[in-house]
PDB file of N, CA and C in Angstrom:
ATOM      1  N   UNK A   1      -7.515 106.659 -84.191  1.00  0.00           N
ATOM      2  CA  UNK A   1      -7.116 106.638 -82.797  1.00  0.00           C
ATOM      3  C   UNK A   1      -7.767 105.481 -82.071  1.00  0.00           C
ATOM      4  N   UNK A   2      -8.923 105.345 -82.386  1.00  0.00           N
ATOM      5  CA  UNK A   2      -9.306 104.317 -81.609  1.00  0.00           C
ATOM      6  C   UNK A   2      -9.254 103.310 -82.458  1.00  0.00           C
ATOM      7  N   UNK A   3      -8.460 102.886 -83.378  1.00  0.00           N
ATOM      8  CA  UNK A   3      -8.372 101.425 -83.637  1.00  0.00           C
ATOM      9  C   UNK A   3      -6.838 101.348 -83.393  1.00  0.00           C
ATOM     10  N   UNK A   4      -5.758 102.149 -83.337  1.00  0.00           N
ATOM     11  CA  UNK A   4      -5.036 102.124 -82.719  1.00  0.00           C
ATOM     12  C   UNK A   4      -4.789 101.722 -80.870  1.00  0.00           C
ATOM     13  N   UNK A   5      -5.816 102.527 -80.082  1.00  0.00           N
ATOM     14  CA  UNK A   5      -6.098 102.000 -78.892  1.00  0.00           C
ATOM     15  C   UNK A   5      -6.745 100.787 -78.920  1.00  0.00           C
ATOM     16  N   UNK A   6      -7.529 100.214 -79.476  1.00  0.00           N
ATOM     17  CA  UNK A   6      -8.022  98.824 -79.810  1.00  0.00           C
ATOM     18  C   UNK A   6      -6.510  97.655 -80.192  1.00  0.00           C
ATOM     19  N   UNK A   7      -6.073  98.193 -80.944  1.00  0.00           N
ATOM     20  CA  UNK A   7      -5.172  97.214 -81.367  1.00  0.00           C
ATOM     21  C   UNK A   7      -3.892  96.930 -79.671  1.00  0.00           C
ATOM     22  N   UNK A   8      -3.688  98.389 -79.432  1.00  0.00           N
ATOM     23  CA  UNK A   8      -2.650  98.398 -78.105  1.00  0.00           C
ATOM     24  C   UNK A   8      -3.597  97.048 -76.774  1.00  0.00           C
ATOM     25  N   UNK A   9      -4.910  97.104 -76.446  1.00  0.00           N
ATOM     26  CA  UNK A   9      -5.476  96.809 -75.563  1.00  0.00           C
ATOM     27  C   UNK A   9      -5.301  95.124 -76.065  1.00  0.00           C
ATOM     28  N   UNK A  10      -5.561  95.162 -77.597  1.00  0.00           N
ATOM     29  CA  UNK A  10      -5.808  93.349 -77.242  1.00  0.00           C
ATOM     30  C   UNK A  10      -4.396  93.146 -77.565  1.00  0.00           C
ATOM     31  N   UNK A  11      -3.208  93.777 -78.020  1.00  0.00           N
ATOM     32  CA  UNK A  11      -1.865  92.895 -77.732  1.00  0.00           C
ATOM     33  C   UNK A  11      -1.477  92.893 -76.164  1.00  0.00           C
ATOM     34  N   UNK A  12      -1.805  94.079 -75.603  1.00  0.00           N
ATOM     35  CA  UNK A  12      -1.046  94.117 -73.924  1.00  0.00           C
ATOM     36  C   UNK A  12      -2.410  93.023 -73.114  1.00  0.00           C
ATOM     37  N   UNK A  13      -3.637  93.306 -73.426  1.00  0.00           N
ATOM     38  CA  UNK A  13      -4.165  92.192 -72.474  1.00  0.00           C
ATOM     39  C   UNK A  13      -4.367  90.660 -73.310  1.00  0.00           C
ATOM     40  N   UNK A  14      -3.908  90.282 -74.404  1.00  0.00           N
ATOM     41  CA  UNK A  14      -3.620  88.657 -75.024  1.00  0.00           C
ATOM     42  C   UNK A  14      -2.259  88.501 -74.074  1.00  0.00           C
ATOM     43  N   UNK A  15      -0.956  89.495 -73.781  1.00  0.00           N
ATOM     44  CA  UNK A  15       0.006  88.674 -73.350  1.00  0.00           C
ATOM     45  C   UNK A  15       0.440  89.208 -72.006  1.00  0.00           C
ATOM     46  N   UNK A  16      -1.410  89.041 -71.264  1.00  0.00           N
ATOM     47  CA  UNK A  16      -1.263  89.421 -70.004  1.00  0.00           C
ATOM     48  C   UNK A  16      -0.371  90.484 -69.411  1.00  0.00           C
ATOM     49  N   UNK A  17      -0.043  91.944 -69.726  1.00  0.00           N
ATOM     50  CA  UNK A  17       0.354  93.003 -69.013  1.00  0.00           C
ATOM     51  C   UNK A  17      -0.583  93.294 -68.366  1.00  0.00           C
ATOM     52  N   UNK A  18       0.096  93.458 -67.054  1.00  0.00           N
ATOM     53  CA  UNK A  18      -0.843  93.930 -65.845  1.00  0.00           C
ATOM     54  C   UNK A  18      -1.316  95.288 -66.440  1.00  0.00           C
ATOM     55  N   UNK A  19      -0.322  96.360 -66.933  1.00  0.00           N
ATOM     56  CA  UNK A  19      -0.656  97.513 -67.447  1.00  0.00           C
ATOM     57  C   UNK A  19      -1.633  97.841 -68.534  1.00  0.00           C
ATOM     58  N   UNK A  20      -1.789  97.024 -68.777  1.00  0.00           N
ATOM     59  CA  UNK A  20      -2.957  97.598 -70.223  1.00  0.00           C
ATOM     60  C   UNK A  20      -3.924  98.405 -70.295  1.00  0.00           C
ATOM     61  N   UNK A  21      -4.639  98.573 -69.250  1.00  0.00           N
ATOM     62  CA  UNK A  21      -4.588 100.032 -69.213  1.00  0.00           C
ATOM     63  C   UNK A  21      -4.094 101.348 -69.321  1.00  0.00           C
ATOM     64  N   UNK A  22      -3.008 101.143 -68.556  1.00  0.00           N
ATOM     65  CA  UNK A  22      -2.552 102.449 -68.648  1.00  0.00           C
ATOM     66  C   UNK A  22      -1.791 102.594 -70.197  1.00  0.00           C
ATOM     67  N   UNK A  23      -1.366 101.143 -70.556  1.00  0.00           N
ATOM     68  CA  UNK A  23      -1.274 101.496 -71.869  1.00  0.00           C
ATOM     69  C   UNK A  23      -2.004 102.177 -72.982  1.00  0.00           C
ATOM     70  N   UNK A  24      -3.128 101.585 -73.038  1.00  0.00           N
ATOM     71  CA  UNK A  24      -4.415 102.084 -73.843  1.00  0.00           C
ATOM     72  C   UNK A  24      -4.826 103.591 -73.459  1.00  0.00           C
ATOM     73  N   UNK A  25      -4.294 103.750 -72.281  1.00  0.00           N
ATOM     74  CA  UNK A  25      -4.887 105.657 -72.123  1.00  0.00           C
ATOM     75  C   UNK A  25      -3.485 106.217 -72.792  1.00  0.00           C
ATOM     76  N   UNK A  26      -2.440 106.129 -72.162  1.00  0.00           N
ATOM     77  CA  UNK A  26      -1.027 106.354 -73.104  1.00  0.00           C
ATOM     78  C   UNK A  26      -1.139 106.389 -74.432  1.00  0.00           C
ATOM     79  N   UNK A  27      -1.650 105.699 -75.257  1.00  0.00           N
ATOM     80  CA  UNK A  27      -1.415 105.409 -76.418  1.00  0.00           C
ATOM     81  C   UNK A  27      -2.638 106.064 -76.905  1.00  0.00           C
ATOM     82  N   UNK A  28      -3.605 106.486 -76.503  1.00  0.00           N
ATOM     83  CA  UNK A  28      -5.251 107.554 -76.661  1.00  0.00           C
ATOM     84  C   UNK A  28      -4.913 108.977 -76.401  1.00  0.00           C
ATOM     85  N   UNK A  29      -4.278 109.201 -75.874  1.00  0.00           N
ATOM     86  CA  UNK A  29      -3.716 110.326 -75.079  1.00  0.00           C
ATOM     87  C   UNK A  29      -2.500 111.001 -75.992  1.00  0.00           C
ATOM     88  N   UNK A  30      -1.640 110.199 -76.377  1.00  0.00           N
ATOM     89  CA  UNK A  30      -0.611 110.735 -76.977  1.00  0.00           C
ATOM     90  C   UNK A  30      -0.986 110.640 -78.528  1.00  0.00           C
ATOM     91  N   UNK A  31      -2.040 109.882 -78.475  1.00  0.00           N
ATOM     92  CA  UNK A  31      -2.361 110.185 -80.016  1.00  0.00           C
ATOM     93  C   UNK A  31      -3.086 111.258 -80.032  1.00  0.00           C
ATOM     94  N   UNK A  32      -3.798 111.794 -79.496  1.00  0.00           N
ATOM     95  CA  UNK A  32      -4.659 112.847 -79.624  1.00  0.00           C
ATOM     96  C   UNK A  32      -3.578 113.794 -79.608  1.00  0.00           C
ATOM     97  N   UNK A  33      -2.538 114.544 -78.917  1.00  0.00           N
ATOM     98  CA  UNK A  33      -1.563 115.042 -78.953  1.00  0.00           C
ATOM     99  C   UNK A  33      -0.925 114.896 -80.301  1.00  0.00           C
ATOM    100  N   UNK A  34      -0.444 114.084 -81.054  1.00  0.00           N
ATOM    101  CA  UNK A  34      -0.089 113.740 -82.437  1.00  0.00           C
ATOM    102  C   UNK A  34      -0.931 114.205 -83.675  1.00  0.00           C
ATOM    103  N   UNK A  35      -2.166 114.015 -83.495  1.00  0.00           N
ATOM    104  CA  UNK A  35      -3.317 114.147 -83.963  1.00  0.00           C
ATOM    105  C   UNK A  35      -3.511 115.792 -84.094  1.00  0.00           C
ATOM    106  N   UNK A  36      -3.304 116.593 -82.866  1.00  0.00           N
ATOM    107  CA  UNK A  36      -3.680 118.131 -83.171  1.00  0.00           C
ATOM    108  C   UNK A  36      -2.585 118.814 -83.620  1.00  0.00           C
ATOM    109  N   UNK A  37      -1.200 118.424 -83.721  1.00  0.00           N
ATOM    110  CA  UNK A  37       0.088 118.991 -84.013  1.00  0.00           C
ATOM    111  C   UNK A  37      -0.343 118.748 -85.757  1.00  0.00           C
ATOM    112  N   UNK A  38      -1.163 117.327 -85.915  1.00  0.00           N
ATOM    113  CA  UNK A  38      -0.705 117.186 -87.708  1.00  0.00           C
ATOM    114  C   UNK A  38      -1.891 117.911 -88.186  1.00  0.00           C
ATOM    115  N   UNK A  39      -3.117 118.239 -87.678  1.00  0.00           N
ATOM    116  CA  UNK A  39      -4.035 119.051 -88.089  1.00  0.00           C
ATOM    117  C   UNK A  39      -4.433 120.559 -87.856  1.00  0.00           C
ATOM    118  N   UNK A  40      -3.400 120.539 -87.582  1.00  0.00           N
ATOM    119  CA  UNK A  40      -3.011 122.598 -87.077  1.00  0.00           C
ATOM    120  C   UNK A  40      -3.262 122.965 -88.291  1.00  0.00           C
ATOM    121  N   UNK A  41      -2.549 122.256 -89.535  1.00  0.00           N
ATOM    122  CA  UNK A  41      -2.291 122.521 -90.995  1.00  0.00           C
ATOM    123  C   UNK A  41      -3.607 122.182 -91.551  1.00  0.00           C
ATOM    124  N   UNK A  42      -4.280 122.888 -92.919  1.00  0.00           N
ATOM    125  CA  UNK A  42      -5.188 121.856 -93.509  1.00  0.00           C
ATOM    126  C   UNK A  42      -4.883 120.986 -94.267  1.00  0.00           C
ATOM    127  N   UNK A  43      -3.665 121.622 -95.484  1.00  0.00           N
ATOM    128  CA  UNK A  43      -3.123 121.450 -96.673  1.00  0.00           C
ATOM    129  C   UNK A  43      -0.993 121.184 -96.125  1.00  0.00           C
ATOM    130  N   UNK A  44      -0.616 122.104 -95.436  1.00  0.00           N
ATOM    131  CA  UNK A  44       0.891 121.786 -95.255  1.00  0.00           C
ATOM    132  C   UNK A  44       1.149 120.922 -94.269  1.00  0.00           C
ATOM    133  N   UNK A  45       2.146 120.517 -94.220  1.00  0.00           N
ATOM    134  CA  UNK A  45       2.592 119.271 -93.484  1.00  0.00           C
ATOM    135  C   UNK A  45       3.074 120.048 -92.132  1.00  0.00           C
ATOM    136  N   UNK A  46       3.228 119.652 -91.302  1.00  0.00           N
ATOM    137  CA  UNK A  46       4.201 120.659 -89.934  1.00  0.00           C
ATOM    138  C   UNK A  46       5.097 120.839 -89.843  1.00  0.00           C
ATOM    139  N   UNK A  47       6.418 119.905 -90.484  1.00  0.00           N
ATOM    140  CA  UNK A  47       7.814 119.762 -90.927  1.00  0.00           C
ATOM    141  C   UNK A  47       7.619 121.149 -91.940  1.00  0.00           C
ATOM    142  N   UNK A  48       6.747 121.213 -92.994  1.00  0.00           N
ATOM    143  CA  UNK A  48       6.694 122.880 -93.903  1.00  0.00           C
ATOM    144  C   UNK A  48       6.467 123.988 -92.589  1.00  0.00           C
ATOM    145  N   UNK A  49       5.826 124.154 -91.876  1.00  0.00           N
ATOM    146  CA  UNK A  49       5.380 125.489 -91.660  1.00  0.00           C
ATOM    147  C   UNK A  49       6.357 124.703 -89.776  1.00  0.00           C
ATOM    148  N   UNK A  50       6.666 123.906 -89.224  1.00  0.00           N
ATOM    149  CA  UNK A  50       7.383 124.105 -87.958  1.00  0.00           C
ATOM    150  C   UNK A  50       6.795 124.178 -86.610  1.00  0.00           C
ATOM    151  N   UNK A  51       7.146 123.420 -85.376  1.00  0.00           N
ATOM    152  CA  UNK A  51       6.438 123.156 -84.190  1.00  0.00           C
ATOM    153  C   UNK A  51       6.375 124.777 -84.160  1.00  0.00           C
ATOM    154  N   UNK A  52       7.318 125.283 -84.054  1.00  0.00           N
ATOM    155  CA  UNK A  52       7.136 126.359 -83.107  1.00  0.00           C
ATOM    156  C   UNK A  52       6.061 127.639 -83.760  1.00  0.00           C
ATOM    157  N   UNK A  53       5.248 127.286 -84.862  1.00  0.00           N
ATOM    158  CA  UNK A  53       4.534 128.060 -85.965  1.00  0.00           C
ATOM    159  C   UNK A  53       3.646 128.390 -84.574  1.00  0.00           C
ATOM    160  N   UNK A  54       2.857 127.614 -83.785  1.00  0.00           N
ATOM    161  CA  UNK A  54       1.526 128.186 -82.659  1.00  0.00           C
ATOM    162  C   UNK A  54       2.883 127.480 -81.409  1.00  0.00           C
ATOM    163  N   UNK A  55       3.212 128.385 -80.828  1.00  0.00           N
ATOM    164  CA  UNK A  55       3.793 128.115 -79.124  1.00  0.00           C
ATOM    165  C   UNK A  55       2.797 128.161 -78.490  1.00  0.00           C
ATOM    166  N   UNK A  56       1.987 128.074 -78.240  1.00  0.00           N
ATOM    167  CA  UNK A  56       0.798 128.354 -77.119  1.00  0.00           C
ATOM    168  C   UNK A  56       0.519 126.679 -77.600  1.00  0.00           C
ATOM    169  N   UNK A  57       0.087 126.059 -78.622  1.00  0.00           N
ATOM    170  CA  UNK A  57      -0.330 124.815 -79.345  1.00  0.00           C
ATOM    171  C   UNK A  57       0.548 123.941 -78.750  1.00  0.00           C
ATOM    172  N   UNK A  58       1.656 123.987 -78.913  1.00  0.00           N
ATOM    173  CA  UNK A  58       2.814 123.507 -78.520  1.00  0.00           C
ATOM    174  C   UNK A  58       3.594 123.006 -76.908  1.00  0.00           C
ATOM    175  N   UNK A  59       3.283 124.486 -76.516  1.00  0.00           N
ATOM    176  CA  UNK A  59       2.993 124.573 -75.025  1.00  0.00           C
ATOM    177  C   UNK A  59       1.944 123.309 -74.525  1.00  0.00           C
ATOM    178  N   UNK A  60       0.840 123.442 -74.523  1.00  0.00           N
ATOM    179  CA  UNK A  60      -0.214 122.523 -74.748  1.00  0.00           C
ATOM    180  C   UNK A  60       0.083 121.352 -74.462  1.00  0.00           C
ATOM    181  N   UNK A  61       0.738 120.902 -75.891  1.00  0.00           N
ATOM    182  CA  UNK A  61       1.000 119.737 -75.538  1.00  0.00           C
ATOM    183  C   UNK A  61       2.404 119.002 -75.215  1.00  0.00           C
ATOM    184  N   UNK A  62       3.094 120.046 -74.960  1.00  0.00           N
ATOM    185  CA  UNK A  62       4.005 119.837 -73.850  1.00  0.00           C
ATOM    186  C   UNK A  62       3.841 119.708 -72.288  1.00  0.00           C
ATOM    187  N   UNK A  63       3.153 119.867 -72.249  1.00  0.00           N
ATOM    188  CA  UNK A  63       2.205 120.313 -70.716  1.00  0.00           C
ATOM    189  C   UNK A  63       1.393 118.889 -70.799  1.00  0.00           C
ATOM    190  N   UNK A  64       0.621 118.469 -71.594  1.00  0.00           N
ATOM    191  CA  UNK A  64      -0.471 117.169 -71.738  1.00  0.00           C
ATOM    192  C   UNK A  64       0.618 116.353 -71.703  1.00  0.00           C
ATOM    193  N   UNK A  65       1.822 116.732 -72.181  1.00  0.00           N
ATOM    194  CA  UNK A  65       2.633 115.052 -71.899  1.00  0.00           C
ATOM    195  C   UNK A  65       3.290 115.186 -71.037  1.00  0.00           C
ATOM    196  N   UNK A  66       3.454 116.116 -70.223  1.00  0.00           N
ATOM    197  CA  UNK A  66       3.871 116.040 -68.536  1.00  0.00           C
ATOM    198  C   UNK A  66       3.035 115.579 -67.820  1.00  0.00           C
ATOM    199  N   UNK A  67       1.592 115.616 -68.311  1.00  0.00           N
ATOM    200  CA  UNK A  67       0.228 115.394 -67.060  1.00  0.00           C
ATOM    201  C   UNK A  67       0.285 114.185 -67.169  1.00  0.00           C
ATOM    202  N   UNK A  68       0.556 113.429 -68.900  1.00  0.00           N
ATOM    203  CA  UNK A  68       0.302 112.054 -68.739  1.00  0.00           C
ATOM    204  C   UNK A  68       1.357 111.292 -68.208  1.00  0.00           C
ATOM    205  N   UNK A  69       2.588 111.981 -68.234  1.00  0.00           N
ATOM    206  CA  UNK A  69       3.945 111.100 -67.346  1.00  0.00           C
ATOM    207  C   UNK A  69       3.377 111.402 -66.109  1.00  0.00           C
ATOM    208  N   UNK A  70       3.112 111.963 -65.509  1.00  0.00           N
ATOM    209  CA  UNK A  70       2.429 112.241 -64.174  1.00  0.00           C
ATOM    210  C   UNK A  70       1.410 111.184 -63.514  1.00  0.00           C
ATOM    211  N   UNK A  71       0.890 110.885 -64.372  1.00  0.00           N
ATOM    212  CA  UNK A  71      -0.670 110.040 -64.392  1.00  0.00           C
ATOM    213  C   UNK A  71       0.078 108.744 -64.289  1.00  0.00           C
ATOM    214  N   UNK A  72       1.426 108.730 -64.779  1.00  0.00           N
ATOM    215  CA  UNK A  72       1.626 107.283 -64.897  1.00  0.00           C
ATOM    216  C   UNK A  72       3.083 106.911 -63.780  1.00  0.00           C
ATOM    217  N   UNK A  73       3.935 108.264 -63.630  1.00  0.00           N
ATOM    218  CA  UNK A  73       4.739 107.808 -62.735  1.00  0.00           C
ATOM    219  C   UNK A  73       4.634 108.450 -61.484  1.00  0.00           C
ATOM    220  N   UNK A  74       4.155 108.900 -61.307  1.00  0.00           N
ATOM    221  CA  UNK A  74       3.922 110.033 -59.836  1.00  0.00           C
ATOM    222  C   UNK A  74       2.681 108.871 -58.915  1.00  0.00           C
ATOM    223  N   UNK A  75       3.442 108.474 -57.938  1.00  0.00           N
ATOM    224  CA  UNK A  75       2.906 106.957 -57.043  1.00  0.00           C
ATOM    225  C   UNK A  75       1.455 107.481 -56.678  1.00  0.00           C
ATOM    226  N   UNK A  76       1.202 108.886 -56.200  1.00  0.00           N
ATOM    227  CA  UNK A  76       0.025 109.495 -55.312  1.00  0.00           C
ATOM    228  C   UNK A  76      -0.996 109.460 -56.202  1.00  0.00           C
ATOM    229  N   UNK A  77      -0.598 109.976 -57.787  1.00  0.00           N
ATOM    230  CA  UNK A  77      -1.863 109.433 -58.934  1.00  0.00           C
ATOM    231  C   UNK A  77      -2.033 108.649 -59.345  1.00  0.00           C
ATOM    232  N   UNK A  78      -1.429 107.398 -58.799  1.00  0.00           N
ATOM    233  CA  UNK A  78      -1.732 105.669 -59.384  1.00  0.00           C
ATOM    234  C   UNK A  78      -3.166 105.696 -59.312  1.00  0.00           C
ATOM    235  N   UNK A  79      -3.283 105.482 -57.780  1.00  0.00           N
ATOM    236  CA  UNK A  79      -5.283 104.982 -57.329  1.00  0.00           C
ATOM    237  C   UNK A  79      -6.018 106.170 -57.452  1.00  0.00           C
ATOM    238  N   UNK A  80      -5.555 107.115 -57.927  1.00  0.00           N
ATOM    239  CA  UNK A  80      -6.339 108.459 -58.326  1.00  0.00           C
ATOM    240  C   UNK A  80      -6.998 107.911 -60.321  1.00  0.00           C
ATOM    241  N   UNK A  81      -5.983 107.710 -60.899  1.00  0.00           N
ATOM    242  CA  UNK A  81      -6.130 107.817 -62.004  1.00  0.00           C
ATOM    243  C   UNK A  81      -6.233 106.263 -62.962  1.00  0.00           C
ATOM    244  N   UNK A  82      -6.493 105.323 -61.493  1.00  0.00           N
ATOM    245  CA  UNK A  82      -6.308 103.610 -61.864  1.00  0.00           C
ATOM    246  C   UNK A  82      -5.279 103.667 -63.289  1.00  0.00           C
ATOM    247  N   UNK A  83      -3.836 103.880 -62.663  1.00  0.00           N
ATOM    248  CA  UNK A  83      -2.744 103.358 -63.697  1.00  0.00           C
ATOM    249  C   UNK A  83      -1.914 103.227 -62.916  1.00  0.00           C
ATOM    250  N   UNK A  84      -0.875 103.007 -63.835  1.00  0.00           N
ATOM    251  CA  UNK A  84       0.881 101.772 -63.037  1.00  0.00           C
ATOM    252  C   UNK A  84       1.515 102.182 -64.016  1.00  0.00           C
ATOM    253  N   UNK A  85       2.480 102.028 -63.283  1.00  0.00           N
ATOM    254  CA  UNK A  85       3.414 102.657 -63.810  1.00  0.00           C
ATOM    255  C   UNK A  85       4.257 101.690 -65.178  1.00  0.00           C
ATOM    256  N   UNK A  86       4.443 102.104 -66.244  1.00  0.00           N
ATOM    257  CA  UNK A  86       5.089 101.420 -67.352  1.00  0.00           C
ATOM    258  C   UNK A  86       6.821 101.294 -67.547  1.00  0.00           C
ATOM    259  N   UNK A  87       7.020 100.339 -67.889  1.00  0.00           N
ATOM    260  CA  UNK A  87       8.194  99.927 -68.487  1.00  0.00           C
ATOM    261  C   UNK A  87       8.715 100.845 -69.483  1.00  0.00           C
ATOM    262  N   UNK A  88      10.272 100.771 -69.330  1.00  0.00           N
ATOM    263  CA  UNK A  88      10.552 101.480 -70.682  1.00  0.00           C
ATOM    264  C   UNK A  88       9.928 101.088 -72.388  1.00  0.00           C
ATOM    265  N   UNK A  89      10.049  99.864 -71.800  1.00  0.00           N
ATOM    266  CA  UNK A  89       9.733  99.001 -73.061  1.00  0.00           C
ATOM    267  C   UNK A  89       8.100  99.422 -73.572  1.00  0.00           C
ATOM    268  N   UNK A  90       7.429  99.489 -72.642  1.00  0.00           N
ATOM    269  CA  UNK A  90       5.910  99.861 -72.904  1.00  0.00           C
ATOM    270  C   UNK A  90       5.379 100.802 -73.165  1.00  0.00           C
ATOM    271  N   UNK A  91       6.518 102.200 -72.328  1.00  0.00           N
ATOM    272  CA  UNK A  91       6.156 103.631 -72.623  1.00  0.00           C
ATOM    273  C   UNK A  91       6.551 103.732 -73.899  1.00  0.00           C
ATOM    274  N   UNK A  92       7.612 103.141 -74.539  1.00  0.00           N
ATOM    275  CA  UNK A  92       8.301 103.242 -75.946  1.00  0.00           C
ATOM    276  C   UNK A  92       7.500 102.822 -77.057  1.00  0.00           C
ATOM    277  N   UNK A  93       6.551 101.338 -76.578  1.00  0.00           N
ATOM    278  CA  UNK A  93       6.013 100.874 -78.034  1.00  0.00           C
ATOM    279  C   UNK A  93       4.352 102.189 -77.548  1.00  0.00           C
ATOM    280  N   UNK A  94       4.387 102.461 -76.765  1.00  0.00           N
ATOM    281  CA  UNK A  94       3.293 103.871 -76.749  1.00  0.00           C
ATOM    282  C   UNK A  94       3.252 104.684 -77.212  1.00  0.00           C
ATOM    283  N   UNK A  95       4.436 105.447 -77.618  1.00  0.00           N
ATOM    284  CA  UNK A  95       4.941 106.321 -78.188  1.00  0.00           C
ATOM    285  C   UNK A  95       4.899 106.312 -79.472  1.00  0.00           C
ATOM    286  N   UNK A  96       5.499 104.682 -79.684  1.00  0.00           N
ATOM    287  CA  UNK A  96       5.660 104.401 -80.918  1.00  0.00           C
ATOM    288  C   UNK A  96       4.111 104.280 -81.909  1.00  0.00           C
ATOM    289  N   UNK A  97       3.033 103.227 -81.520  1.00  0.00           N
ATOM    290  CA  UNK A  97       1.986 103.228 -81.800  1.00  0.00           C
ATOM    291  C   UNK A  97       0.830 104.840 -81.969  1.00  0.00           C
ATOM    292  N   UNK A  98       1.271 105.342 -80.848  1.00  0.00           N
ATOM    293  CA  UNK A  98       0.642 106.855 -81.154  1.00  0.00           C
ATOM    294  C   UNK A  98       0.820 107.476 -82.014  1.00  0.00           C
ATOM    295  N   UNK A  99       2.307 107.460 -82.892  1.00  0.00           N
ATOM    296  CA  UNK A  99       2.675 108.152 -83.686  1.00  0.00           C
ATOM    297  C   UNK A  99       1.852 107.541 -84.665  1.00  0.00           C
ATOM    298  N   UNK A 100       1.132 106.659 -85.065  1.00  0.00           N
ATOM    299  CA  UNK A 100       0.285 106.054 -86.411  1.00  0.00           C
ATOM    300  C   UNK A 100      -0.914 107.115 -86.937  1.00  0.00           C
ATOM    301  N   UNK A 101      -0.925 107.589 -85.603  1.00  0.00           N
ATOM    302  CA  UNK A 101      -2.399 108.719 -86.191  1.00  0.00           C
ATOM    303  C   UNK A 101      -2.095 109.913 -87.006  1.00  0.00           C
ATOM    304  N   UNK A 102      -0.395 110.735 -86.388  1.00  0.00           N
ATOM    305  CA  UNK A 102       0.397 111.905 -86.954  1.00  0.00           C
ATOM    306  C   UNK A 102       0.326 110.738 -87.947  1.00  0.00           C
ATOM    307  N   UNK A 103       1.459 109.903 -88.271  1.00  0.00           N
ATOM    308  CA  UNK A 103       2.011 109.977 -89.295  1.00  0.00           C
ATOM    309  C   UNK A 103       0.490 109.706 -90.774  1.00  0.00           C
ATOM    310  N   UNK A 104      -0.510 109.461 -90.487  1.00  0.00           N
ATOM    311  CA  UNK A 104      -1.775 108.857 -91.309  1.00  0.00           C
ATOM    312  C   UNK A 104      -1.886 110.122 -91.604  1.00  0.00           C
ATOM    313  N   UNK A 105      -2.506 111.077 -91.398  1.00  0.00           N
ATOM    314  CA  UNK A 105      -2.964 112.352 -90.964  1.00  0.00           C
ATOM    315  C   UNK A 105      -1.983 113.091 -91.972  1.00  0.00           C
ATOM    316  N   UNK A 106      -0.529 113.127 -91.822  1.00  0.00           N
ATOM    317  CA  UNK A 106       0.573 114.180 -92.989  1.00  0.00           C
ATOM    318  C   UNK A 106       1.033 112.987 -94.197  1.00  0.00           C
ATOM    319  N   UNK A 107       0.594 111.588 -94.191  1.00  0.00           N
ATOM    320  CA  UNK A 107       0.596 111.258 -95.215  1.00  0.00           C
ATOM    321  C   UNK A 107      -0.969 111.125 -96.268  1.00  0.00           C
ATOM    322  N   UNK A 108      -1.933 111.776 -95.658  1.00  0.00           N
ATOM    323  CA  UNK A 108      -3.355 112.075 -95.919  1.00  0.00           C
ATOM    324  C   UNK A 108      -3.228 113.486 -96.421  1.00  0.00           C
ATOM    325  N   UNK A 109      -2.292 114.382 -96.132  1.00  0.00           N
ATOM    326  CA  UNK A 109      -2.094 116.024 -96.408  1.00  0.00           C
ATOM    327  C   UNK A 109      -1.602 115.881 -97.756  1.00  0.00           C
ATOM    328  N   UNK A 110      -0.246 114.871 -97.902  1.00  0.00           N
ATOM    329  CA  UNK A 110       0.908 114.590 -98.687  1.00  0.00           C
ATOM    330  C   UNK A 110      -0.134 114.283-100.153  1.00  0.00           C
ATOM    331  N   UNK A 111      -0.890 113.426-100.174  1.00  0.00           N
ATOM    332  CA  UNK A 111      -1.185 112.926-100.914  1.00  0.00           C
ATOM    333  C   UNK A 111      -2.641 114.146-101.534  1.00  0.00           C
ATOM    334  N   UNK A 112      -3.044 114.528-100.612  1.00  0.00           N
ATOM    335  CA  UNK A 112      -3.900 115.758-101.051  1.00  0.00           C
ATOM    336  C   UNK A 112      -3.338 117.050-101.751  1.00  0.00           C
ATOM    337  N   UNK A 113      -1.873 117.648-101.315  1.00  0.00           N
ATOM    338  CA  UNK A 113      -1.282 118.353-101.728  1.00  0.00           C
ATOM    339  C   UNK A 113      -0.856 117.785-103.365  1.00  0.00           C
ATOM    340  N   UNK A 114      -0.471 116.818-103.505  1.00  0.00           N
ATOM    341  CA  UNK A 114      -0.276 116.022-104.926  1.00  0.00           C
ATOM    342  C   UNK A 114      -1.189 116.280-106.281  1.00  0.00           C
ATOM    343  N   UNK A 115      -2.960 115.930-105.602  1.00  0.00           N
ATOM    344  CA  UNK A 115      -3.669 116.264-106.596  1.00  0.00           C
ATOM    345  C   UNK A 115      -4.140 117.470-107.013  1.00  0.00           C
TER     346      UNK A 115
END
């Protein structure tokens, strides 16, 4: 996670986005979210056993990714939460980059289940 947030911070602040911040919490934030969905399991993957296996888990972080769209588009928590609001383009490669921690994490299960 955090070399993932490392990597997001020096591409958005090398090609000057004003946002890089809020990128780097986006992309910390939604990985941690990624991160507890793929380690619910010790040994099965979540695609085997299914989101909806813990709803309360789920709930969770359905709720954490409303707070963080919140944090980022809701104008009154800009100077509350020092962020700005992102581009499609930016919320997308956020999304996208977060997913590196899930997907490490069930291809770390995958390969444990093997031996």
């Amino acid at each position: 996670m955090g070399g993932v947030s490392l990597v997001t911070e020096m591409g958005a602040y090398s090609t000057h986005v004003d946002q890089w911040q809020t990128m780097v919490f986006t992309v910390l934030t939604l990985s941690q979210m990624g991160h507890v969905l793929a380690i619910r399991f010790d040994q099965d993957s979540l695609f085997q056993k299914g989101p909806l296996s813990n709803v309360w888990l789920l709930g969770a972080v359905l709720l954490t990714f409303a707070l963080q769209m919140a944090t980022i588009y809701v104008p009154s928590l800009n100077p509350i939460f020092h962020t700005m609001p992102l581009t499609l383009d930016q919320l997308s490669l956020c999304i996208l980059l977060s997913t590196i921690v899930f997907v490490a994490v069930e291809i770390e299960k995958w390969i444990r289940r093997r031996d």
